[in-house]
Protein backbone atom coordinates (compact mmCIF):
# COMPACT_ATOMS: atom_id res chain seq x y z
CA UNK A 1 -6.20 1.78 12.09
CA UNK A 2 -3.06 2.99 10.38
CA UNK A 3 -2.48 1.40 7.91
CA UNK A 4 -0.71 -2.27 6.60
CA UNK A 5 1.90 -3.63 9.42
CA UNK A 6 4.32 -4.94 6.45
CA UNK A 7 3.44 -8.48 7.72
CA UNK A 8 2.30 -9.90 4.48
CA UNK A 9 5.11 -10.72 1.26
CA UNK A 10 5.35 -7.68 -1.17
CA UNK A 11 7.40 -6.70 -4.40
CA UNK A 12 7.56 -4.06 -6.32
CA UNK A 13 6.80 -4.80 -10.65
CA UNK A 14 8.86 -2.40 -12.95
CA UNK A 15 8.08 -2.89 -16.66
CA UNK A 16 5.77 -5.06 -18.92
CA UNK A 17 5.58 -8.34 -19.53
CA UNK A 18 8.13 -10.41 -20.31
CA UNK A 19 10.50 -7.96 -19.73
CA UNK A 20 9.51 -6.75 -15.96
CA UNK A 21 11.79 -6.34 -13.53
CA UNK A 22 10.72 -7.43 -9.58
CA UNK A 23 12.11 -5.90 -6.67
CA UNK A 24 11.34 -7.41 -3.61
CA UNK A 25 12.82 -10.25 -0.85
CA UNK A 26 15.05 -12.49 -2.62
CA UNK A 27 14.37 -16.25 -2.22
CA UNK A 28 16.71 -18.70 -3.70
CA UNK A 29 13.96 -20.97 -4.97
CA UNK A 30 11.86 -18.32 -6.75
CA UNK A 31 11.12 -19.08 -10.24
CA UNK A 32 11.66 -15.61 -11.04
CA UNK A 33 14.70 -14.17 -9.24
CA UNK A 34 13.32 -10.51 -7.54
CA UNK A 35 15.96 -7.93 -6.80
CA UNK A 36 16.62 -7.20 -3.23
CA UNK A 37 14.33 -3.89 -2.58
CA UNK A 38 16.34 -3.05 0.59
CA UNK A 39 19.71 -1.93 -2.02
CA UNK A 40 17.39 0.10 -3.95
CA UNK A 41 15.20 3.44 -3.49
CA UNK A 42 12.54 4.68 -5.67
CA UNK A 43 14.16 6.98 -6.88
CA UNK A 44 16.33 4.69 -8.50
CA UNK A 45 13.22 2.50 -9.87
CA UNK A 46 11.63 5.83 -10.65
CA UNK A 47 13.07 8.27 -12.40
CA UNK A 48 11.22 9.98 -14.96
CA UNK A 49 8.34 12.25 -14.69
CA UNK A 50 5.48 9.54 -15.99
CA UNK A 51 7.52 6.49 -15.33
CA UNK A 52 5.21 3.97 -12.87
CA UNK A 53 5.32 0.49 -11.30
CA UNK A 54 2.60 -1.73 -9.92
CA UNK A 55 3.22 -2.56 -5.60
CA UNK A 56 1.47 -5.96 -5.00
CA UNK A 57 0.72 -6.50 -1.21
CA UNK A 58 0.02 -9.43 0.47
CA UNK A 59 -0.16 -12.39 -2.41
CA UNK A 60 -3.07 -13.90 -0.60
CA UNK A 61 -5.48 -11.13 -1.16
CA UNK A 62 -4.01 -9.49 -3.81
CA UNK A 63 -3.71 -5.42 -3.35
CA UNK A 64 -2.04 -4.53 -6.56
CA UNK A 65 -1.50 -0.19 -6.63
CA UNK A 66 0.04 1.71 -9.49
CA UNK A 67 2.94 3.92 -7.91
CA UNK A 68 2.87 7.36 -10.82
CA UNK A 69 5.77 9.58 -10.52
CA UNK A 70 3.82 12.84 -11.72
CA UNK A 71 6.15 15.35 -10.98
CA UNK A 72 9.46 15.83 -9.61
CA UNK A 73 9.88 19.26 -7.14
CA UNK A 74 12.72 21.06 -6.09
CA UNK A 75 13.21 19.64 -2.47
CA UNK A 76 12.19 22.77 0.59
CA UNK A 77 15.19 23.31 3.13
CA UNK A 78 13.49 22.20 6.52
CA UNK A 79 11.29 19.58 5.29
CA UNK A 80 11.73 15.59 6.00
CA UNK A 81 11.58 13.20 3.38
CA UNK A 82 10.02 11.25 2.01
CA UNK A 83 6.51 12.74 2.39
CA UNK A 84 2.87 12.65 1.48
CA UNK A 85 1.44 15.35 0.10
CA UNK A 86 -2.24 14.23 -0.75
CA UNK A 87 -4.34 11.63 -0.45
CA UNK A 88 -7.79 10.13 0.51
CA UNK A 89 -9.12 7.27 2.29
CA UNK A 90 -8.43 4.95 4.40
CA UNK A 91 -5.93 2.04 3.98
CA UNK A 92 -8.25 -1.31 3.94
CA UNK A 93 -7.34 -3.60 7.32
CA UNK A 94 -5.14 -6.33 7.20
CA UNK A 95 -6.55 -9.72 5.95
CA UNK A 96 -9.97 -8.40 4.91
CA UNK A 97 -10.05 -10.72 1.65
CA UNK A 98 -8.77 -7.71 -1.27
CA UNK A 99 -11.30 -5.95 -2.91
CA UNK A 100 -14.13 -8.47 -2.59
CA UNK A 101 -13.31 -8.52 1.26
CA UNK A 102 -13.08 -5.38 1.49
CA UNK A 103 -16.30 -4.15 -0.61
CA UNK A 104 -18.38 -6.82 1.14
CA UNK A 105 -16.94 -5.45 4.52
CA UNK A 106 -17.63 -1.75 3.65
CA UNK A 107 -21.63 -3.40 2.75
CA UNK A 108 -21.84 -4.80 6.46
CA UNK A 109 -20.16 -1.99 8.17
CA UNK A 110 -23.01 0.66 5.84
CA UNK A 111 -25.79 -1.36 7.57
CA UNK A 112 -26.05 -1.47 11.05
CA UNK A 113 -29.16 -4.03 11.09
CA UNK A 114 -26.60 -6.16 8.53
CA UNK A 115 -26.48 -9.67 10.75
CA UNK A 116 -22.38 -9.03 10.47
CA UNK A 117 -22.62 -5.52 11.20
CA UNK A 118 -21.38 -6.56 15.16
CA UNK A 119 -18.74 -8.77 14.19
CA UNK A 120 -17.14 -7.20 11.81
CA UNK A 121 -16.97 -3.84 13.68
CA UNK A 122 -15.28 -6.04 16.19
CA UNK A 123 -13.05 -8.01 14.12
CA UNK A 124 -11.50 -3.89 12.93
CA UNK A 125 -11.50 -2.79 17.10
CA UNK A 126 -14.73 -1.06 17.48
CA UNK A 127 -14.32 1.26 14.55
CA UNK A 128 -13.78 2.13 10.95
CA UNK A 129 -14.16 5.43 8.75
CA UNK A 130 -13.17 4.48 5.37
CA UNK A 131 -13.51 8.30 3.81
CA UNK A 132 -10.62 8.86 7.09
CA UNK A 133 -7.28 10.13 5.72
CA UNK A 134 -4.73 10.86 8.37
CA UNK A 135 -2.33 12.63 6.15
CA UNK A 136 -0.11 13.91 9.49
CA UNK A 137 -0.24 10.14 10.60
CA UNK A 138 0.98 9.23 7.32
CA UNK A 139 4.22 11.46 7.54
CA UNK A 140 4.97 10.70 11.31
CA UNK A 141 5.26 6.82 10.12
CA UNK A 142 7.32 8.44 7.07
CA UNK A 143 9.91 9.94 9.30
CA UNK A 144 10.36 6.43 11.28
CA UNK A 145 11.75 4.79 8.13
């Protein structure tokens, strides 16, 4: 599993409330009018060492992650950006329910004599390592952006 396929609505939320900006797909009937994400970059969202804004996957199940610029470094000659320099564990599948899903999924998956232990391991392929971080993976699907 690598990851979110990018099948689910997103936006990016710059700012607080009232006063947020949201950068996403534009649709004409929205209540709140979102910026179109694909004429912007983060860097132009992002600019400050400090400054932060909230991703929101998938409106259904509700993955909400705070995006932190921390620090800004001089870029290397002969390296391809954007890339990830650290992280840990794996992304949660697709459609698992958010964080209840997922917690409850992580419970059955823990416990082999769990009466969903079978099905769930099926439902994610035959296999799931949620301490797995694949931080090469990550920057191969980086460079195809």
């Amino acid at each position: 599993m690598d990851g979110w396929e990018d099948y689910h609505l997103h936006q990016f939320i710059v700012g607080k409330y009232p006063d947020e900006d949201f950068y996403g797909i534009p649709f004409p009937d929205d209540w709140r009018a979102a910026k179109n994400e694909t004429l912007f970059t983060l860097k132009q969202i992002l600019k400050n060492e400090g400054d932060k804004c909230i991703y929101e996957y998938d409106f259904g199940d509700g993955w909400k992650h705070i995006i932190l610029l921390e620090k800004v470094l001089l870029p290397e000659e002969g390296v391809f950006y954007p890339r990830c320099i650290k992280g840990k564990r794996a992304c949660p599948p697709e459609d698992c329910g958010g964080i209840g899903g997922y917690m409850y999924l992580l419970e059955a998956l823990a416990d082999p004599e769990n009466p969903e232990y079978r099905e769930r391991l099926e439902w994610l392929g035959g296999e799931f390592d949620p301490e797995y971080f694949d931080l090469n993976g990550i920057n191969e699907r980086l460079r195809t952006i």
